[in-house]
PDB file of N, CA and C in Angstrom:
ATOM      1  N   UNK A   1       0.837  -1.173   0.000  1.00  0.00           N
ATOM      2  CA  UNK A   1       0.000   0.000   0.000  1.00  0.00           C
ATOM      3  C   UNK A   1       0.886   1.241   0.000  1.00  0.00           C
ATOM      4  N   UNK A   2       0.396   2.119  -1.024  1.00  0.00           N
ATOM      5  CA  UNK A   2       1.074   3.519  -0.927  1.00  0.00           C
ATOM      6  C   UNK A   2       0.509   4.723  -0.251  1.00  0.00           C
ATOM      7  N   UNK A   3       0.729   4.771   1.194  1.00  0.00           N
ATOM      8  CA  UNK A   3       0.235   6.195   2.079  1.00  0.00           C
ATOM      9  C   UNK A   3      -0.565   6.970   1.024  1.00  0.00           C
ATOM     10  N   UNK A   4       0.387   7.455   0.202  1.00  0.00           N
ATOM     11  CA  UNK A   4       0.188   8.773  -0.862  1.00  0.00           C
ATOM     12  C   UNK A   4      -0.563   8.583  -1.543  1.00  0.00           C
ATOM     13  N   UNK A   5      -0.864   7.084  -2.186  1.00  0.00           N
ATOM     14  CA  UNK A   5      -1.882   6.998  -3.231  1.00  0.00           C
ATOM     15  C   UNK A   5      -2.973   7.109  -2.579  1.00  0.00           C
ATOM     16  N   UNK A   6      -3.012   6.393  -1.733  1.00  0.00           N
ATOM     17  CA  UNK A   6      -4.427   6.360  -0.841  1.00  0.00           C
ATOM     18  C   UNK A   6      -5.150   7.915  -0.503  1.00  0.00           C
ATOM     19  N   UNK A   7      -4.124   8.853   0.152  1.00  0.00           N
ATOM     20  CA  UNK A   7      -4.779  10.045   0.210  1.00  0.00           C
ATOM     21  C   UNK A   7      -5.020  10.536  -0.925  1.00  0.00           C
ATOM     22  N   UNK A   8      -4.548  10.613  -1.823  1.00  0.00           N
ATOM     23  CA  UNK A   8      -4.530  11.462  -3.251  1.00  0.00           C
ATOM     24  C   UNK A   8      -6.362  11.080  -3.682  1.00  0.00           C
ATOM     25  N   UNK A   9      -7.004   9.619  -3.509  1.00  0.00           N
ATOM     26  CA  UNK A   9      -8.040   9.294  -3.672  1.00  0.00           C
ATOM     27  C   UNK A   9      -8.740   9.617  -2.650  1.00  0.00           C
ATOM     28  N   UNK A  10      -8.627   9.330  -1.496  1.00  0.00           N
ATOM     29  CA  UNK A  10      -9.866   9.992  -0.358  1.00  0.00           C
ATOM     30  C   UNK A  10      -9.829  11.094  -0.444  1.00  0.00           C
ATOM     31  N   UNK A  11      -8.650  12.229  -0.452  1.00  0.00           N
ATOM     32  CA  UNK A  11      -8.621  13.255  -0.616  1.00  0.00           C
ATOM     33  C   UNK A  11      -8.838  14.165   0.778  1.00  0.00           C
ATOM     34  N   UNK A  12      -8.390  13.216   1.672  1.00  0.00           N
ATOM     35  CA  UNK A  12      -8.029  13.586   2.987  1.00  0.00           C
ATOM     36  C   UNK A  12      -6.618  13.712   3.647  1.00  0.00           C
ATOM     37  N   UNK A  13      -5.788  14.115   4.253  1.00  0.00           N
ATOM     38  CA  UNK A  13      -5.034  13.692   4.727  1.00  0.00           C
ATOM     39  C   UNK A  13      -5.075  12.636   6.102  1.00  0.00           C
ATOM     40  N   UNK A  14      -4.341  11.361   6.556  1.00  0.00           N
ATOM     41  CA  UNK A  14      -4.573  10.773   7.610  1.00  0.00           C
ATOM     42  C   UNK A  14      -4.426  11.383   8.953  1.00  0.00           C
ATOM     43  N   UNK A  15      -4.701  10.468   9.625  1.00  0.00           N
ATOM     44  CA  UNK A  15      -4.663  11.496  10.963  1.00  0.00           C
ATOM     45  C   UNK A  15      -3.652  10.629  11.534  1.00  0.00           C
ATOM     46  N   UNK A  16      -3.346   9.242  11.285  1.00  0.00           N
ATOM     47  CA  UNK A  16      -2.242   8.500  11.372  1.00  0.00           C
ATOM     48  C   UNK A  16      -2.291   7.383  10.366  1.00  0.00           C
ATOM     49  N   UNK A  17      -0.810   7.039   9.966  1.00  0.00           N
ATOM     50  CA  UNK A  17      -0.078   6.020   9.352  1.00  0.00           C
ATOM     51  C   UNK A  17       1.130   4.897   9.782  1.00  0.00           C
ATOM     52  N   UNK A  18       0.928   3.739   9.736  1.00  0.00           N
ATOM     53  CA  UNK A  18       1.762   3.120  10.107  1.00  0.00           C
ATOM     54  C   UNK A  18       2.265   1.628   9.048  1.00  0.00           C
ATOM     55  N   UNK A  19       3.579   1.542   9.044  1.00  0.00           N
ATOM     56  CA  UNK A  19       4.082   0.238   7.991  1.00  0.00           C
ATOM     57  C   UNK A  19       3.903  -1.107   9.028  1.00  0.00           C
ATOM     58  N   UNK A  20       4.060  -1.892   8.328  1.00  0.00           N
ATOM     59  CA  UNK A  20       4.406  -3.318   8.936  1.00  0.00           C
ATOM     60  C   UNK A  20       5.482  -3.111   9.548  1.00  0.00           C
ATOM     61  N   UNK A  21       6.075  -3.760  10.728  1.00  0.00           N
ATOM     62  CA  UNK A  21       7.359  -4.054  11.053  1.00  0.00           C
ATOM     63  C   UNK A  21       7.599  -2.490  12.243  1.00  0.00           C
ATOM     64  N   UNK A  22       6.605  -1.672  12.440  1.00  0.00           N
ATOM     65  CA  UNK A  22       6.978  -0.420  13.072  1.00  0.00           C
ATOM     66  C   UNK A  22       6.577  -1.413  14.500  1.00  0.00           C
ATOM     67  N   UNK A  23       7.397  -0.059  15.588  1.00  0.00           N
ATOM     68  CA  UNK A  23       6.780  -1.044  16.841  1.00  0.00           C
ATOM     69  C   UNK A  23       5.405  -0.345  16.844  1.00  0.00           C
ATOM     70  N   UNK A  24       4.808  -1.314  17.833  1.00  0.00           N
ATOM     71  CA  UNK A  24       3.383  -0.999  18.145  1.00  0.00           C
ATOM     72  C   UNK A  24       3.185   0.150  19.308  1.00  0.00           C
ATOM     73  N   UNK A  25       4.103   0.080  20.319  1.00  0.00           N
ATOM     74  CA  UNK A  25       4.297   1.031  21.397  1.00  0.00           C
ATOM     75  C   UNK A  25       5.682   1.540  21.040  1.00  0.00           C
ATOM     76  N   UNK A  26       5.930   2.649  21.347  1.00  0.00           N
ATOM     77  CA  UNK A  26       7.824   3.346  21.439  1.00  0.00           C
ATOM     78  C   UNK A  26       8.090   1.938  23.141  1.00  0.00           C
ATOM     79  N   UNK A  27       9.245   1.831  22.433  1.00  0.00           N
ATOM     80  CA  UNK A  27      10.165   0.968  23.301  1.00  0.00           C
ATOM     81  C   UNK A  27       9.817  -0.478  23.520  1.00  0.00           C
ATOM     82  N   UNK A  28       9.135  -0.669  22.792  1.00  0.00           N
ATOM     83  CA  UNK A  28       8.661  -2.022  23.208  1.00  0.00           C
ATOM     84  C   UNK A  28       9.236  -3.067  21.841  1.00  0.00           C
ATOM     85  N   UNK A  29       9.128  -4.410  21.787  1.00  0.00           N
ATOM     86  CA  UNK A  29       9.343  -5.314  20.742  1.00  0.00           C
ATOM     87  C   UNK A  29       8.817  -5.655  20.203  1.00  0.00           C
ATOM     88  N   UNK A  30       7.280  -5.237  20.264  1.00  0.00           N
ATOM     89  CA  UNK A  30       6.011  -5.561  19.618  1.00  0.00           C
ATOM     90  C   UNK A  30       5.757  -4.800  18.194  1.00  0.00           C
ATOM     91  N   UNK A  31       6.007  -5.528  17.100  1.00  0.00           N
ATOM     92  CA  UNK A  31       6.043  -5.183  15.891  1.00  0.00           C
ATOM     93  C   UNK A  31       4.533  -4.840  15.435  1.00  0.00           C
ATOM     94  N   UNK A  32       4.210  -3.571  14.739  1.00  0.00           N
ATOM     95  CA  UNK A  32       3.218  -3.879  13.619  1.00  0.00           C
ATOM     96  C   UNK A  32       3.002  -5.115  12.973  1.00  0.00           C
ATOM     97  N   UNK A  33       1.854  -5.860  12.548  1.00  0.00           N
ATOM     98  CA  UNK A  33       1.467  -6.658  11.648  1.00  0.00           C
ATOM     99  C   UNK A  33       1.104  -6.498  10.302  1.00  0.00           C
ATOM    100  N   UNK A  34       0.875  -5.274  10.412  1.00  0.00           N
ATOM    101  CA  UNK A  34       0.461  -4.509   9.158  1.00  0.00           C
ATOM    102  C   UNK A  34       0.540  -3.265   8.221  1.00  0.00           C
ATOM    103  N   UNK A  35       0.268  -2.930   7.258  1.00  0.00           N
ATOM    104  CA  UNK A  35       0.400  -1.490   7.360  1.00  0.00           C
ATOM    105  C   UNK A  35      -0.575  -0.522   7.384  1.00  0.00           C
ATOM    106  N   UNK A  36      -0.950   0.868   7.882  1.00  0.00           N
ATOM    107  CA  UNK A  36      -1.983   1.196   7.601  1.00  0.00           C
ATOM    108  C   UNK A  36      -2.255   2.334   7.660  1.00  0.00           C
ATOM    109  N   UNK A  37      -3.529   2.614   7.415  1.00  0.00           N
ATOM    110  CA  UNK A  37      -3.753   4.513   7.158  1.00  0.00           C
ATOM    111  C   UNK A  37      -5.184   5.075   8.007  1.00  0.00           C
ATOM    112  N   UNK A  38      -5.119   5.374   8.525  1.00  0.00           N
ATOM    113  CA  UNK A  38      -6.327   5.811   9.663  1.00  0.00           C
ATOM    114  C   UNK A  38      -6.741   7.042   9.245  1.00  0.00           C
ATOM    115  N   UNK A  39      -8.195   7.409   9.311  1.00  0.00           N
ATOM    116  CA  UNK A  39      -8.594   8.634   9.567  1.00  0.00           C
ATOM    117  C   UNK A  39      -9.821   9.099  10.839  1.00  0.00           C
ATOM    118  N   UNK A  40      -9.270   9.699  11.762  1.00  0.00           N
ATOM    119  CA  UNK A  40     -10.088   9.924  12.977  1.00  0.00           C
ATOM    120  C   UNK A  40     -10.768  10.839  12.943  1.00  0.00           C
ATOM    121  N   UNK A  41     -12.461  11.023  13.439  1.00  0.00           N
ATOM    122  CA  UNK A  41     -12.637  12.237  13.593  1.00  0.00           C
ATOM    123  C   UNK A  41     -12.634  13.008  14.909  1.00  0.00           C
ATOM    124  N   UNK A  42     -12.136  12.206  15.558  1.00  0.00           N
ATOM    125  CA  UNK A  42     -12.016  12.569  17.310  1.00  0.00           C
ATOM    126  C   UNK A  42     -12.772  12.277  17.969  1.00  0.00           C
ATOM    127  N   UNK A  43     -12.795  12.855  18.946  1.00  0.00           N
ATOM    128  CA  UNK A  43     -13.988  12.063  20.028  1.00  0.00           C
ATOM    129  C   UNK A  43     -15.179  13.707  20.147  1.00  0.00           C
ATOM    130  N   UNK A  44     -16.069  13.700  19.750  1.00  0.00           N
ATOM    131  CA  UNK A  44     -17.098  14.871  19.879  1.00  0.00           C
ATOM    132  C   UNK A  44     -18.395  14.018  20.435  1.00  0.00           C
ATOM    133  N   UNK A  45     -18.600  14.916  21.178  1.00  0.00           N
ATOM    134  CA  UNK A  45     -19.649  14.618  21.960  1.00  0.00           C
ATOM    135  C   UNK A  45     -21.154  15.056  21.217  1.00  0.00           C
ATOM    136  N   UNK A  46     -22.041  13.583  21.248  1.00  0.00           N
ATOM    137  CA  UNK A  46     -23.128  13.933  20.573  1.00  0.00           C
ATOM    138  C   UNK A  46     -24.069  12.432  21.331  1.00  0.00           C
ATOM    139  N   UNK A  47     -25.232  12.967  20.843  1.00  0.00           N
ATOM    140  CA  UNK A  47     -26.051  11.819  21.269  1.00  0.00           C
ATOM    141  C   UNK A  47     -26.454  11.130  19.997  1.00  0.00           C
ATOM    142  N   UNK A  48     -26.382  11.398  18.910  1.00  0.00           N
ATOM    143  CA  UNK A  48     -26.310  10.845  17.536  1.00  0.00           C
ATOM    144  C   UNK A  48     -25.621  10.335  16.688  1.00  0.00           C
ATOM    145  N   UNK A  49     -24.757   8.903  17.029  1.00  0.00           N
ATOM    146  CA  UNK A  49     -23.823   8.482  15.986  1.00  0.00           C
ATOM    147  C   UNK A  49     -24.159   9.270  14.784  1.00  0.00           C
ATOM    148  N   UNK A  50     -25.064   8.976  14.203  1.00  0.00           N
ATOM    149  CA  UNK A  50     -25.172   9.042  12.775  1.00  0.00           C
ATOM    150  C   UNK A  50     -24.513  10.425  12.111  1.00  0.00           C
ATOM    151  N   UNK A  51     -24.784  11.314  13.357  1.00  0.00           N
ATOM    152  CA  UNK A  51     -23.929  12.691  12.733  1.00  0.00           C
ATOM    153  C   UNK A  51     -22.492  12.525  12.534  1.00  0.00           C
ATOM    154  N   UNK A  52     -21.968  11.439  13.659  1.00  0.00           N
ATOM    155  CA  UNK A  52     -20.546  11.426  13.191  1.00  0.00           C
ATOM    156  C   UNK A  52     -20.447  10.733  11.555  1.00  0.00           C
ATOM    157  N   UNK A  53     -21.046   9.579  11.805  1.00  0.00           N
ATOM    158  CA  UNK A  53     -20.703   8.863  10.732  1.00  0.00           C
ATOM    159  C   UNK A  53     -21.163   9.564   9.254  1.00  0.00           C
ATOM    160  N   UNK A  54     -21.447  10.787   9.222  1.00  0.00           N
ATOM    161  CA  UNK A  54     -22.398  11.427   8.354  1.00  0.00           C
ATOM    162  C   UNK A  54     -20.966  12.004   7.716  1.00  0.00           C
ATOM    163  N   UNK A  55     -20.503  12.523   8.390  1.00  0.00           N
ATOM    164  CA  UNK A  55     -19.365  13.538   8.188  1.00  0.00           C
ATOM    165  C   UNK A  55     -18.495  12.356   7.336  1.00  0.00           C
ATOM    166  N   UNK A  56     -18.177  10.767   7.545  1.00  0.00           N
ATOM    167  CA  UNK A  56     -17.515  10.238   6.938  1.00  0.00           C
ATOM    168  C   UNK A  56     -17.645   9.273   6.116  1.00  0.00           C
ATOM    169  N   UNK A  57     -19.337   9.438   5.815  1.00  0.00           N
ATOM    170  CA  UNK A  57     -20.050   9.281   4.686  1.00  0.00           C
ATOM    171  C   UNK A  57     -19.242  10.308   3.592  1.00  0.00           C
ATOM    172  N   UNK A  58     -19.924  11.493   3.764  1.00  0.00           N
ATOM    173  CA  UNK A  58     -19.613  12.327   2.960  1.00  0.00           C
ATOM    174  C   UNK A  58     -18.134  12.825   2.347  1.00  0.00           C
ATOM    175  N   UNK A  59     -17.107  12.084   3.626  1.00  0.00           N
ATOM    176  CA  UNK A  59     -15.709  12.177   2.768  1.00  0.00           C
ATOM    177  C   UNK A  59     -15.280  11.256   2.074  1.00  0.00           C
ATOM    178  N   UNK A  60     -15.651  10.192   2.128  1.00  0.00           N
ATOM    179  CA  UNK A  60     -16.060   9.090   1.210  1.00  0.00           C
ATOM    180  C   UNK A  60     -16.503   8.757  -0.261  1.00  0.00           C
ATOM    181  N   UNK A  61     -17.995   9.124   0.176  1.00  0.00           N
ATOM    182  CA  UNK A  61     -18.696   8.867  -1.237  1.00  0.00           C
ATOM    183  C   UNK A  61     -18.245   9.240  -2.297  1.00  0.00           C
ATOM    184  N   UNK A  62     -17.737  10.604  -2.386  1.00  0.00           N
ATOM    185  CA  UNK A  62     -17.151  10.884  -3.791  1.00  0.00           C
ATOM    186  C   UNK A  62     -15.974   9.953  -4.352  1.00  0.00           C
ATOM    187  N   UNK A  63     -15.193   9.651  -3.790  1.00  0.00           N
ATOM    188  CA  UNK A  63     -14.484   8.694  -4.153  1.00  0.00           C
ATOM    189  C   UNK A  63     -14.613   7.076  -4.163  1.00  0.00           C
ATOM    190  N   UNK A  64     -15.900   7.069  -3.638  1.00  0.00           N
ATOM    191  CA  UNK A  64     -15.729   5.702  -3.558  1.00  0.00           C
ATOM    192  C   UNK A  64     -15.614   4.183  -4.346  1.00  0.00           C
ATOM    193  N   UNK A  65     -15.727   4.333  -5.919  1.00  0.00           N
ATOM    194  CA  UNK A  65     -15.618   4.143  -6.764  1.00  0.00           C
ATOM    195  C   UNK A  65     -13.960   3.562  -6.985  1.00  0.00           C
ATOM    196  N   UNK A  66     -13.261   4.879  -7.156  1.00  0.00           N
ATOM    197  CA  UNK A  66     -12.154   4.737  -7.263  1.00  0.00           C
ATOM    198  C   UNK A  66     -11.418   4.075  -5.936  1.00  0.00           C
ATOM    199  N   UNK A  67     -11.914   4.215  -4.819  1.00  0.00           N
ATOM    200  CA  UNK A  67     -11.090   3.657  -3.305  1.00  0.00           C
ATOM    201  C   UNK A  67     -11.741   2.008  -3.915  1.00  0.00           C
ATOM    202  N   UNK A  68     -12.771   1.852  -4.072  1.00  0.00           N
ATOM    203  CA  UNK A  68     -13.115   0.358  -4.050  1.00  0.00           C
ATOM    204  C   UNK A  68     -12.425  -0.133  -5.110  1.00  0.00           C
ATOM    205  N   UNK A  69     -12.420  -0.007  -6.075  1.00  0.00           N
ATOM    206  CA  UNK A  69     -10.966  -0.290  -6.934  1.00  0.00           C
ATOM    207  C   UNK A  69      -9.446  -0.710  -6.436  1.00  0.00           C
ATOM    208  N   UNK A  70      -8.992   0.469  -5.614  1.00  0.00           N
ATOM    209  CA  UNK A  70      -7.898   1.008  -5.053  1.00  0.00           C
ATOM    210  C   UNK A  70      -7.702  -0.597  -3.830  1.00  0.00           C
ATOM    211  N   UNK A  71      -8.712  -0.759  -3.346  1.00  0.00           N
ATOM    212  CA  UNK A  71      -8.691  -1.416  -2.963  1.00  0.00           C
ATOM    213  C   UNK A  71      -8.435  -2.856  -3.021  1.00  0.00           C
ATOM    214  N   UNK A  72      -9.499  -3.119  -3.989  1.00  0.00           N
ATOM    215  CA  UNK A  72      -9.273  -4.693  -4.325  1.00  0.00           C
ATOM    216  C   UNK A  72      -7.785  -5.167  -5.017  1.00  0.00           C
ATOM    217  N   UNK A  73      -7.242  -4.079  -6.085  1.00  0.00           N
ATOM    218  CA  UNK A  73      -6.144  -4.090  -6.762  1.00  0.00           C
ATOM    219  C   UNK A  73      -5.263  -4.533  -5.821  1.00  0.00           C
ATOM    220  N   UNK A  74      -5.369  -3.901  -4.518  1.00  0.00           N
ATOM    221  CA  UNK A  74      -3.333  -4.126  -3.735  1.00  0.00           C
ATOM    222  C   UNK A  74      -4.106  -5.004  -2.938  1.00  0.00           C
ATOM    223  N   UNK A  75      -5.362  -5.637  -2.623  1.00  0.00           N
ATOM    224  CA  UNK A  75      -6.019  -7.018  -1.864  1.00  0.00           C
ATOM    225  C   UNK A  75      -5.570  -6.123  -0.085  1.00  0.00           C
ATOM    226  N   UNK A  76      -6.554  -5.018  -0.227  1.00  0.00           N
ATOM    227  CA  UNK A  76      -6.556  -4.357   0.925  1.00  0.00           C
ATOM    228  C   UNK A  76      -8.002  -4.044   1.784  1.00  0.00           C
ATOM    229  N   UNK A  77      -7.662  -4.385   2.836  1.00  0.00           N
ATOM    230  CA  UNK A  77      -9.393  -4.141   3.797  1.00  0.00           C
ATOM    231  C   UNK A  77      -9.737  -2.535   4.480  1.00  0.00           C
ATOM    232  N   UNK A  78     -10.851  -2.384   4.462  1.00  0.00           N
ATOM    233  CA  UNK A  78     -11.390  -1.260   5.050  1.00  0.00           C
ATOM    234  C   UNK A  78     -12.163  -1.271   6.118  1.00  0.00           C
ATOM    235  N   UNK A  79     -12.112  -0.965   7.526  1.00  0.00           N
ATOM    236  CA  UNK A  79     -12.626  -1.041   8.379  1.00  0.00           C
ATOM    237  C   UNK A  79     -13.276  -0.112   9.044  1.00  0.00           C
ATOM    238  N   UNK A  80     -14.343   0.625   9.340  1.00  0.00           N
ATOM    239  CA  UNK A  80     -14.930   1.421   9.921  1.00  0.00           C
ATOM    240  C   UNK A  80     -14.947   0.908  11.517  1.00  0.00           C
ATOM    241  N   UNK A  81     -14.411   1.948  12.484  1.00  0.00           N
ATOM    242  CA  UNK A  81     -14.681   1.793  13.937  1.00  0.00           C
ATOM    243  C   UNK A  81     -15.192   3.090  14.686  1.00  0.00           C
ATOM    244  N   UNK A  82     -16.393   2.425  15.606  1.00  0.00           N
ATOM    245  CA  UNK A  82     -17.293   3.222  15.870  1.00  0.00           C
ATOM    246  C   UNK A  82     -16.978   3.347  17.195  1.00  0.00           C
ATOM    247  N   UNK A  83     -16.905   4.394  17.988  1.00  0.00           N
ATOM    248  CA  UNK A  83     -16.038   4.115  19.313  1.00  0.00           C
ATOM    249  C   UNK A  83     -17.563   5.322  20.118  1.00  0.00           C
ATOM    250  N   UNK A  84     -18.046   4.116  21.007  1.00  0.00           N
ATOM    251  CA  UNK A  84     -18.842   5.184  22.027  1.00  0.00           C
ATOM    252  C   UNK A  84     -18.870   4.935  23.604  1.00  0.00           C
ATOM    253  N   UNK A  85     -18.631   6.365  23.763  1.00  0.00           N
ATOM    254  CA  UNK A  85     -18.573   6.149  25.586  1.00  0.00           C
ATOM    255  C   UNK A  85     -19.875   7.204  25.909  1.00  0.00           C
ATOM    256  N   UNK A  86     -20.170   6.152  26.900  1.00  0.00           N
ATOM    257  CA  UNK A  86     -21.663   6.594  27.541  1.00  0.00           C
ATOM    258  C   UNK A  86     -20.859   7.038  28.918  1.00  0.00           C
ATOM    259  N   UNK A  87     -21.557   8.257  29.468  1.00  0.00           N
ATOM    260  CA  UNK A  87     -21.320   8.705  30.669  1.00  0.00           C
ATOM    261  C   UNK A  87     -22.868   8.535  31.678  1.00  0.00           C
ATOM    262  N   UNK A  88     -22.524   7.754  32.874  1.00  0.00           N
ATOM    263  CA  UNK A  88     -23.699   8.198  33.568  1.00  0.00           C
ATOM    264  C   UNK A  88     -24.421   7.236  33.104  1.00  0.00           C
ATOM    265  N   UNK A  89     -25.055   6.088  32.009  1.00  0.00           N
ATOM    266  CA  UNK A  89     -25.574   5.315  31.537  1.00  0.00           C
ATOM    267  C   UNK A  89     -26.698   6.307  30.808  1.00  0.00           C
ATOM    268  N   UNK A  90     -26.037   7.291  30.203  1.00  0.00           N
ATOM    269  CA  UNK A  90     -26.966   8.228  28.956  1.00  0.00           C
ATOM    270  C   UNK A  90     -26.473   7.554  27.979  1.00  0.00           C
ATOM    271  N   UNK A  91     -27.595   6.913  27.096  1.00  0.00           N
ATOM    272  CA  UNK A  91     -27.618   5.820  26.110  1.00  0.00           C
ATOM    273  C   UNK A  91     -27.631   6.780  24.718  1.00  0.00           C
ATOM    274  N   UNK A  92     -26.518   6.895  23.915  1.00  0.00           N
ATOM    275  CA  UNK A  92     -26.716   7.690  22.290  1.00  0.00           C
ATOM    276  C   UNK A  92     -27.427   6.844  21.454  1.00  0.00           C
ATOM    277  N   UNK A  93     -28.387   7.287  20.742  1.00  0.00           N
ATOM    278  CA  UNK A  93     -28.662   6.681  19.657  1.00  0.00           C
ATOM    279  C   UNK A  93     -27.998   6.246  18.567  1.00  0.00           C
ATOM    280  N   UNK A  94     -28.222   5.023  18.393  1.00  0.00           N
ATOM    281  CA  UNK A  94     -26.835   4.424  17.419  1.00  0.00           C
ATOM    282  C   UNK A  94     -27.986   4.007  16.205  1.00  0.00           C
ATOM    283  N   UNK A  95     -27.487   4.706  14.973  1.00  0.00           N
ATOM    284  CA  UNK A  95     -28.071   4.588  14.153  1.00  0.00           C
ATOM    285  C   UNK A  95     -27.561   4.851  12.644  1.00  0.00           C
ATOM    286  N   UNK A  96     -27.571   3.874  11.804  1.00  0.00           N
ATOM    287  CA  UNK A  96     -26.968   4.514  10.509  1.00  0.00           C
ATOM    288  C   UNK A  96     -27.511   4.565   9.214  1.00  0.00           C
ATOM    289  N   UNK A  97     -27.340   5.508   8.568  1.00  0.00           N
ATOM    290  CA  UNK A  97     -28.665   5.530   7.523  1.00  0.00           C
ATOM    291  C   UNK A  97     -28.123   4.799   6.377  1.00  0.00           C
ATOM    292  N   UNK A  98     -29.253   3.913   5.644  1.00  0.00           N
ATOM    293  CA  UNK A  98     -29.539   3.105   4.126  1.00  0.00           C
ATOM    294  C   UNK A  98     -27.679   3.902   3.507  1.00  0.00           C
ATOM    295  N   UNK A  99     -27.660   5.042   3.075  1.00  0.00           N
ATOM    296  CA  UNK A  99     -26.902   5.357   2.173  1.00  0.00           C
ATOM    297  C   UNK A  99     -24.898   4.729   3.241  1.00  0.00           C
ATOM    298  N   UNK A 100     -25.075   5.095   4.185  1.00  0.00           N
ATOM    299  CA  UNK A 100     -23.725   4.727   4.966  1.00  0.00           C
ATOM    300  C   UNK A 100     -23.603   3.334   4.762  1.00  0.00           C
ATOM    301  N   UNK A 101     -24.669   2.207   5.002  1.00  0.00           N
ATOM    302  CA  UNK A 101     -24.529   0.677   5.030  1.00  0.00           C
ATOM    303  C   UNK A 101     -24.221   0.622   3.380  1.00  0.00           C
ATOM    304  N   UNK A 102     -24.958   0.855   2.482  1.00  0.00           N
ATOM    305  CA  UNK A 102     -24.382   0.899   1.392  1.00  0.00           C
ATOM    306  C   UNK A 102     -23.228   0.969   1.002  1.00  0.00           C
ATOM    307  N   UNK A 103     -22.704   2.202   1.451  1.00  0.00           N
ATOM    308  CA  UNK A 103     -20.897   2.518   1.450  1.00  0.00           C
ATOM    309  C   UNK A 103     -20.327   1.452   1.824  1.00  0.00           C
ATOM    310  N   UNK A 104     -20.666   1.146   3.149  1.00  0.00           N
ATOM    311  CA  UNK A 104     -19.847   0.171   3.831  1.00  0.00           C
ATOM    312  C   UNK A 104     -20.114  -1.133   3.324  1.00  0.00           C
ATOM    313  N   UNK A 105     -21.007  -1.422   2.328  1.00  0.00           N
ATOM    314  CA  UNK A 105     -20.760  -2.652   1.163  1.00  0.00           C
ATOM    315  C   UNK A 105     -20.556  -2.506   0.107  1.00  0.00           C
ATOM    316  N   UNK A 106     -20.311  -1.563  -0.004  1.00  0.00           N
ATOM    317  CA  UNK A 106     -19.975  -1.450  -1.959  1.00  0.00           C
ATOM    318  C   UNK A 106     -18.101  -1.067  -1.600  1.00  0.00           C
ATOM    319  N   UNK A 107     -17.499  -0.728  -0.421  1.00  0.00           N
ATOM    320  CA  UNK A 107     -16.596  -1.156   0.270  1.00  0.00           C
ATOM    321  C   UNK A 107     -16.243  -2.445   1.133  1.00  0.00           C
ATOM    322  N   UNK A 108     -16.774  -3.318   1.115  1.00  0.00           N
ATOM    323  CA  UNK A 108     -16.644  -4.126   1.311  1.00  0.00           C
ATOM    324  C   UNK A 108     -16.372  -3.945   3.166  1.00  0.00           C
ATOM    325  N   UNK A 109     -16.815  -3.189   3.823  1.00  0.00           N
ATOM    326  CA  UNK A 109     -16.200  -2.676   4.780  1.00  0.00           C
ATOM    327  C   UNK A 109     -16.988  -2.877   5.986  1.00  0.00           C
ATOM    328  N   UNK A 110     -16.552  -3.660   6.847  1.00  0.00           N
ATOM    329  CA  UNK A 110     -17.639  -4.006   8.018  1.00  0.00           C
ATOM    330  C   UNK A 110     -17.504  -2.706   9.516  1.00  0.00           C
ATOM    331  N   UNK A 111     -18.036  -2.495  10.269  1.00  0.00           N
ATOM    332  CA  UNK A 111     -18.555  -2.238  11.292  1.00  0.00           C
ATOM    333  C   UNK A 111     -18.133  -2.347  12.292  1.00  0.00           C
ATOM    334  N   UNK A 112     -17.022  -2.074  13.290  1.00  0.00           N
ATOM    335  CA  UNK A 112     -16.618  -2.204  14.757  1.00  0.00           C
ATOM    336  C   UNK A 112     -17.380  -1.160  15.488  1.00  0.00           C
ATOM    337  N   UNK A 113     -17.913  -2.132  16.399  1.00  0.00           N
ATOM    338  CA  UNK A 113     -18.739  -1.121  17.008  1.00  0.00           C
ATOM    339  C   UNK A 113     -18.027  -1.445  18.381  1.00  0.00           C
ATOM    340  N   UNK A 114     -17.743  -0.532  19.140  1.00  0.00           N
ATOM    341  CA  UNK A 114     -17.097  -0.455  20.764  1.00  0.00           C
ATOM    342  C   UNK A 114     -17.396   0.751  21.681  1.00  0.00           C
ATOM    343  N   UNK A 115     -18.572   0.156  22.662  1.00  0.00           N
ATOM    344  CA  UNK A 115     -19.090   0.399  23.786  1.00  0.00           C
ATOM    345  C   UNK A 115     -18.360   0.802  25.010  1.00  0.00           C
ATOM    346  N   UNK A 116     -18.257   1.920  25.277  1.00  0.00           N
ATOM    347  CA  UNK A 116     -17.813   2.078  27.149  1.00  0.00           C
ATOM    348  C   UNK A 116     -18.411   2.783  27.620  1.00  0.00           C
ATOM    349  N   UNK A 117     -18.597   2.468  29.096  1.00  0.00           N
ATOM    350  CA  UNK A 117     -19.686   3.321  29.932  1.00  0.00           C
ATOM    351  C   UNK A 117     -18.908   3.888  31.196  1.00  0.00           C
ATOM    352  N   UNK A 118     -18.919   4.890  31.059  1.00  0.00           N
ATOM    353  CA  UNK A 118     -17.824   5.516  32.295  1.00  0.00           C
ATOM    354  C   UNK A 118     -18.913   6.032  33.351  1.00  0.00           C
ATOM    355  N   UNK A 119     -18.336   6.408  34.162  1.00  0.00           N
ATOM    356  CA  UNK A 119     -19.781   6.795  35.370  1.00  0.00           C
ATOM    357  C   UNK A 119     -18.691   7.623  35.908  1.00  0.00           C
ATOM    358  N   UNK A 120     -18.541   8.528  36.187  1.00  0.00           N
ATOM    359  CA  UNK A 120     -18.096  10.231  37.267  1.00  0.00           C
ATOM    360  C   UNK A 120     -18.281   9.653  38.665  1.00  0.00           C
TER     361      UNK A 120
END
């Protein structure tokens, strides 16, 4: 996989990148397994997944054509991870609309969904 090609098509820059063979922690012996290209949108507080995932719908779709290509060519996976922390046991609505599940199959791209509930 080429970092560069990859952004040049999403048309994002990453928010992190990493090769095979890097360590996994500084100082440690624990190698990468892989290589890879992340894009985060941080942690924002909302009670509506879907707004996050909206935002990365939309950096997406235009390219997605060409990424699903991009993809299969170098036999590379795409993973969407959904990261929610509940405070207090205030439950967000987790919800994603027809056009996002689409993406995420015409990408071939499944769904991590990860739950934490912190309490103050």
């Amino acid at each position: 996989m080429n970092h560069g090609e990859l952004t040049n098509i999403i048309g994002v820059e990453p928010t992190l990148v990493w090769f095979k063979g890097d360590d996994t922690l500084q100082g440690t012996h624990v190698k990468k397994k892989e290589t890879g290209w992340e894009y985060s949108t941080g942690f924002r507080p909302t009670f509506l997944v879907d707004e996050i995932v909206s935002e990365v719908y939309q950096l997406l779709k235009p390219s997605s054509k060409e990424l699903s290509k991009y993809l299969q060519e170098h036999d590379l996976k795409l993973k969407f991870f959904v990261v929610i922390e509940m405070t207090n046991d205030i439950k967000p609505g987790l919800y994603f609309s027809a056009k996002f599940i689409q993406l995420a199959a015409e990408l071939n791209a499944p769904v991590d969904i990860d739950l934490y509930s912190i309490n103050d």
